[in-house]
N, C-alpha and C. Protein backbone atom coordinates (compact mmCIF):
# COMPACT_ATOMS: atom_id res chain seq x y z
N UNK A 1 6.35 -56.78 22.60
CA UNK A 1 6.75 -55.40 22.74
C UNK A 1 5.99 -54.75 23.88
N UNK A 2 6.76 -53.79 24.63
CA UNK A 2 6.09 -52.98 25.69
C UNK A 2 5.09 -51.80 24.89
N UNK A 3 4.32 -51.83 25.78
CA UNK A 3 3.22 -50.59 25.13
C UNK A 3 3.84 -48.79 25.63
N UNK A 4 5.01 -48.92 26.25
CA UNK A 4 6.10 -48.09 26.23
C UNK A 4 6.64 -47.24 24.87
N UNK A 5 7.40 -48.48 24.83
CA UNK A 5 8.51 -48.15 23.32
C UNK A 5 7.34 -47.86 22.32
N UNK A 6 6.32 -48.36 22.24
CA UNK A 6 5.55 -47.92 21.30
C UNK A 6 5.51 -46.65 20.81
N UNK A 7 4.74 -46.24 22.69
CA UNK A 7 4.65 -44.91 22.33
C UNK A 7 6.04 -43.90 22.52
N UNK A 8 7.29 -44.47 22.77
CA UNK A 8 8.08 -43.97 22.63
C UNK A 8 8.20 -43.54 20.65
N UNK A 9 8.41 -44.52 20.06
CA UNK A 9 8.83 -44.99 19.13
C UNK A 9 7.56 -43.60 18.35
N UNK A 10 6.62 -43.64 18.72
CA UNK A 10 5.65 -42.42 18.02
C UNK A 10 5.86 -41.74 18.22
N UNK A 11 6.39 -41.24 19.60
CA UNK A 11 6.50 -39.74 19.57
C UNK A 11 7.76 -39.33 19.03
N UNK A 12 8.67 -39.84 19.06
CA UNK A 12 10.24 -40.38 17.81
C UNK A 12 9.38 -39.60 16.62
N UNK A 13 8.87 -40.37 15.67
CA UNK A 13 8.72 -40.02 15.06
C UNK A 13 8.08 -39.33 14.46
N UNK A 14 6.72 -38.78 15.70
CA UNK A 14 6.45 -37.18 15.26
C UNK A 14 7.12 -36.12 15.53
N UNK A 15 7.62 -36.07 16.16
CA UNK A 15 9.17 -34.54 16.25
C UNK A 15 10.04 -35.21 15.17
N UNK A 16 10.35 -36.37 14.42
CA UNK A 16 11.28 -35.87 13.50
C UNK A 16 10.18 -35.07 12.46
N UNK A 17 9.25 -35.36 12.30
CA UNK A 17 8.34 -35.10 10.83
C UNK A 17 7.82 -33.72 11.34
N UNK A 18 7.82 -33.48 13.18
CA UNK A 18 7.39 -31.80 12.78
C UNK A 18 8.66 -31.21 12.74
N UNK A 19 10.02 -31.68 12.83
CA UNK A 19 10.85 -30.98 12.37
C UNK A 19 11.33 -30.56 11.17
N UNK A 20 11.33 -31.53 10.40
CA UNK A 20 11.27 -31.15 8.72
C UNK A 20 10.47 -30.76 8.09
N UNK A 21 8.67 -30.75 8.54
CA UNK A 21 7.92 -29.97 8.96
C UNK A 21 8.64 -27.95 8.64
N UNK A 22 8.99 -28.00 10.19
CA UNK A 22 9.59 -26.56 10.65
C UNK A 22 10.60 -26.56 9.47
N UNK A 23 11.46 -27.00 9.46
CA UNK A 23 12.91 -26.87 8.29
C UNK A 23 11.85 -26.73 6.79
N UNK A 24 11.17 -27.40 6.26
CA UNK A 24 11.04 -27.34 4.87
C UNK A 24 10.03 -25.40 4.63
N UNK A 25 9.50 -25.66 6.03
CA UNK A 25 8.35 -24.23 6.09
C UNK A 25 9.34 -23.11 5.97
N UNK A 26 10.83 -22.68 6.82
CA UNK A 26 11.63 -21.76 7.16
C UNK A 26 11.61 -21.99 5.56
N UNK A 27 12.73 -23.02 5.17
CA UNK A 27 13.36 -22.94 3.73
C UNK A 27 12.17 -22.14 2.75
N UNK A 28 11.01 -22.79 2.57
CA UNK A 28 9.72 -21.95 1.80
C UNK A 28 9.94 -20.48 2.02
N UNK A 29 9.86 -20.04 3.22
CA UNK A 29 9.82 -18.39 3.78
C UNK A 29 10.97 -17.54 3.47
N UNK A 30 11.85 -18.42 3.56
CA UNK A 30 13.56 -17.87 2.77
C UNK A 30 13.42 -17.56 1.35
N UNK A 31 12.68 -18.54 0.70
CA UNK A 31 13.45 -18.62 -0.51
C UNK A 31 11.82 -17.67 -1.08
N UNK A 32 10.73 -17.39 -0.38
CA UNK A 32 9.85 -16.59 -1.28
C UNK A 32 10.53 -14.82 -0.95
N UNK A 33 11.12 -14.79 0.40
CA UNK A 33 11.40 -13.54 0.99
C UNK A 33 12.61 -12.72 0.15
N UNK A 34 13.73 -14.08 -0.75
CA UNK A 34 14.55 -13.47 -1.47
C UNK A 34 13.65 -13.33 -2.73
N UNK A 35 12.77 -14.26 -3.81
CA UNK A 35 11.98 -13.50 -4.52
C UNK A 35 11.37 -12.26 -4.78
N UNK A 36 10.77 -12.20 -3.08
CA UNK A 36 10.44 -10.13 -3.25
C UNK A 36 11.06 -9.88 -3.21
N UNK A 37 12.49 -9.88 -2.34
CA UNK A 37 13.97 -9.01 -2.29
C UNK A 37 14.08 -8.47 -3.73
N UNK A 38 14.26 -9.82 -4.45
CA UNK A 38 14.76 -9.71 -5.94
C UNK A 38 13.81 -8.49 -6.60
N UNK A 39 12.52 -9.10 -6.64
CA UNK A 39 11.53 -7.98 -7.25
C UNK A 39 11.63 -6.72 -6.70
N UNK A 40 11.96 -6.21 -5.36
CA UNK A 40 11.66 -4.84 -5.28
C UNK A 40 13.47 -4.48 -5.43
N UNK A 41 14.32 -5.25 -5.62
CA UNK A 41 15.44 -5.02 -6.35
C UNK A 41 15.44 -3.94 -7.06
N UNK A 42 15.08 -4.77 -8.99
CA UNK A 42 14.46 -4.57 -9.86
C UNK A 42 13.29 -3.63 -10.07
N UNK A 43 12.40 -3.54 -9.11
CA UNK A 43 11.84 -2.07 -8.98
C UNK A 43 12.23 -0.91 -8.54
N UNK A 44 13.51 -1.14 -7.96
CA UNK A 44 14.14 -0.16 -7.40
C UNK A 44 15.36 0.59 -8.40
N UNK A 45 15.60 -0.45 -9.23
CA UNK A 45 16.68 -0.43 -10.52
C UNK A 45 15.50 0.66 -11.61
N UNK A 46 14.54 0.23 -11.92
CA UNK A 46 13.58 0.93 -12.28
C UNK A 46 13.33 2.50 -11.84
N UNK A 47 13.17 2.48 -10.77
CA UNK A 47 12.92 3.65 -10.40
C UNK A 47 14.04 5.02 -10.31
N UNK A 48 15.03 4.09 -10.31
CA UNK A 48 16.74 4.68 -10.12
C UNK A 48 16.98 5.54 -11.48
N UNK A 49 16.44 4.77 -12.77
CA UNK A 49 16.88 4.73 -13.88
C UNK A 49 15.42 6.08 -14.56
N UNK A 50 14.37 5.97 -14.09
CA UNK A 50 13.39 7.12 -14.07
C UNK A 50 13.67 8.14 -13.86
N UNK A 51 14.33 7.89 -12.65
CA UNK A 51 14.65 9.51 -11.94
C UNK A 51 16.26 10.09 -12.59
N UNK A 52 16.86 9.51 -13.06
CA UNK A 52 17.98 9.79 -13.86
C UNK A 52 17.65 10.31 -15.28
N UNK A 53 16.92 9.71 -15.69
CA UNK A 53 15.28 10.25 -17.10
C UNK A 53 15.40 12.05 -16.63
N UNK A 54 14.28 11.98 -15.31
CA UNK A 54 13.62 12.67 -15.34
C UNK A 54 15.11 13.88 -14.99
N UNK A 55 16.40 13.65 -13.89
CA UNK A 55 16.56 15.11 -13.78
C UNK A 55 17.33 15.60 -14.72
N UNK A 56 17.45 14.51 -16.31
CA UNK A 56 18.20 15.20 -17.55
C UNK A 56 17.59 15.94 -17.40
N UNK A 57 16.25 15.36 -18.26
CA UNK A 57 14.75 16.29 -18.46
C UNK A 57 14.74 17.53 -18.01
N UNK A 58 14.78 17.77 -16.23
CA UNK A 58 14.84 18.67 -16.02
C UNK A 58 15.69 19.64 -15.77
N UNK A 59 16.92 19.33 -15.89
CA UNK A 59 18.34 20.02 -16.45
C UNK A 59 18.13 20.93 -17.49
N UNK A 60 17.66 19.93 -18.68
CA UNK A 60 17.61 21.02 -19.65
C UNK A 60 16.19 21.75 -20.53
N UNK A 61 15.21 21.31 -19.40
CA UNK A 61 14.40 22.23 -19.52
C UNK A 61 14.74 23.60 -18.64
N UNK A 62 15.20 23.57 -17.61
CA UNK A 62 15.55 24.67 -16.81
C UNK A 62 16.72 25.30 -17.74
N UNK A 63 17.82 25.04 -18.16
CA UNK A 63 19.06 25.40 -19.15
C UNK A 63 18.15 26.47 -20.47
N UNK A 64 17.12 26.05 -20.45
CA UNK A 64 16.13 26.55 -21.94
C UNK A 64 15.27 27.55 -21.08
N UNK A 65 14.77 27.22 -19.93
CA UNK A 65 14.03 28.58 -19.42
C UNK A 65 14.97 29.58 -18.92
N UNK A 66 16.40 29.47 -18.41
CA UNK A 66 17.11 30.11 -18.42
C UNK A 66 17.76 31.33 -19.42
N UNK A 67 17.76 30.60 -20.47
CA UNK A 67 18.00 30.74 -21.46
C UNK A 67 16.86 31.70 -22.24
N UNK A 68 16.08 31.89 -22.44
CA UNK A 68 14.93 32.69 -22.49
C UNK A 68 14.70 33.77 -21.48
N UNK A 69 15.13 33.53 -20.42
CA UNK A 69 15.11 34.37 -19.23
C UNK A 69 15.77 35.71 -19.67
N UNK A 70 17.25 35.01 -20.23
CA UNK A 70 18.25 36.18 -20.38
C UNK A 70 18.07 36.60 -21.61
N UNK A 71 17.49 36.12 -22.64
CA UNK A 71 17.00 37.06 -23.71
C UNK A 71 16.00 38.00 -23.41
N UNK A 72 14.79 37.90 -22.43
CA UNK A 72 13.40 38.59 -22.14
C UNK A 72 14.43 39.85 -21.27
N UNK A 73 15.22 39.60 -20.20
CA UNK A 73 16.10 40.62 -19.44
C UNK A 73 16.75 41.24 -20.81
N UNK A 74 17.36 41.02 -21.90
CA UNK A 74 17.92 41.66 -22.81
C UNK A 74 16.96 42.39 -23.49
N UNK A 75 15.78 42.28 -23.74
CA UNK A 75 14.55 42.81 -24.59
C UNK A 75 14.50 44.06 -23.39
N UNK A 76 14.07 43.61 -22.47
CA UNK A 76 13.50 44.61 -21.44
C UNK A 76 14.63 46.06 -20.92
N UNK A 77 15.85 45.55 -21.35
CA UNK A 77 17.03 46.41 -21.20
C UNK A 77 17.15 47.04 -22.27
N UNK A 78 16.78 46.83 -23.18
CA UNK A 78 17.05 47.39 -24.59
C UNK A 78 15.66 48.48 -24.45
N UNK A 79 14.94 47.94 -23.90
CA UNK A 79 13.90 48.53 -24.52
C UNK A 79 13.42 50.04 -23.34
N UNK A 80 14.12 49.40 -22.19
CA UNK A 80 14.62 50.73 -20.94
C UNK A 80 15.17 51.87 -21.68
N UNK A 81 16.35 51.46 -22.45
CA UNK A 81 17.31 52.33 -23.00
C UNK A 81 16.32 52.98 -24.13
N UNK A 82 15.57 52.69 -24.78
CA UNK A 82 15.16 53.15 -26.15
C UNK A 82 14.04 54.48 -25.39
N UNK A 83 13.09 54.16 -24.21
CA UNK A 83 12.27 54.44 -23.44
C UNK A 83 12.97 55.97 -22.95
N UNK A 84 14.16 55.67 -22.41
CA UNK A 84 15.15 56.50 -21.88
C UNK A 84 15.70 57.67 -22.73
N UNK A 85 15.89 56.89 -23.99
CA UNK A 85 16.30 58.21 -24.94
C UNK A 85 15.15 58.94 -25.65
N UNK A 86 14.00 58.34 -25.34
CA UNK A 86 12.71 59.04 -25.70
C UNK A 86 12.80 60.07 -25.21
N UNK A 87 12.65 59.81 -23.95
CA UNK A 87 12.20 61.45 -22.51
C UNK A 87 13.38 62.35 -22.72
């Protein structure tokens, strides 16, 4: 054998092995990059579902301070008028 092909024959077969090398590393980086995808998915489904919580919540807490509002304006009108027929 020539001391050629040898080193042909090696360097052959280190570019195939740093290529699958490169291919198996991408595939790793793909498949952890859809994992977080997935997780901040799912945290995002989370957070979607909080804030749908929270603006019942605050629907009808505002509906109830409202609601009190226009009774305290009814007290305070009533109580104009009573004030009124005093004087």
């Amino acid at each position: 054998m020539n001391p050629g092909d040898d080193l042909t024959g090696l360097l052959a077969v280190a570019g195939i092995i740093l290529v699958l090398v490169l291919v198996i590393t991408q595939l790793a980086a793909t498949w952890r990059a859809r994992i977080v995808a997935q997780r901040d998915d799912d945290r995002y489904r989370e957070l979607n579902q909080k804030y749908a919580e929270l603006l019942l919540e605050h629907e009808d807490l505002r509906q109830r301070v409202a609601n009190e509002l226009t009774g305290v304006r009814q007290s305070v009108t009533s109580m104009e008028l009573m004030m009124r027929e005093l004087d």
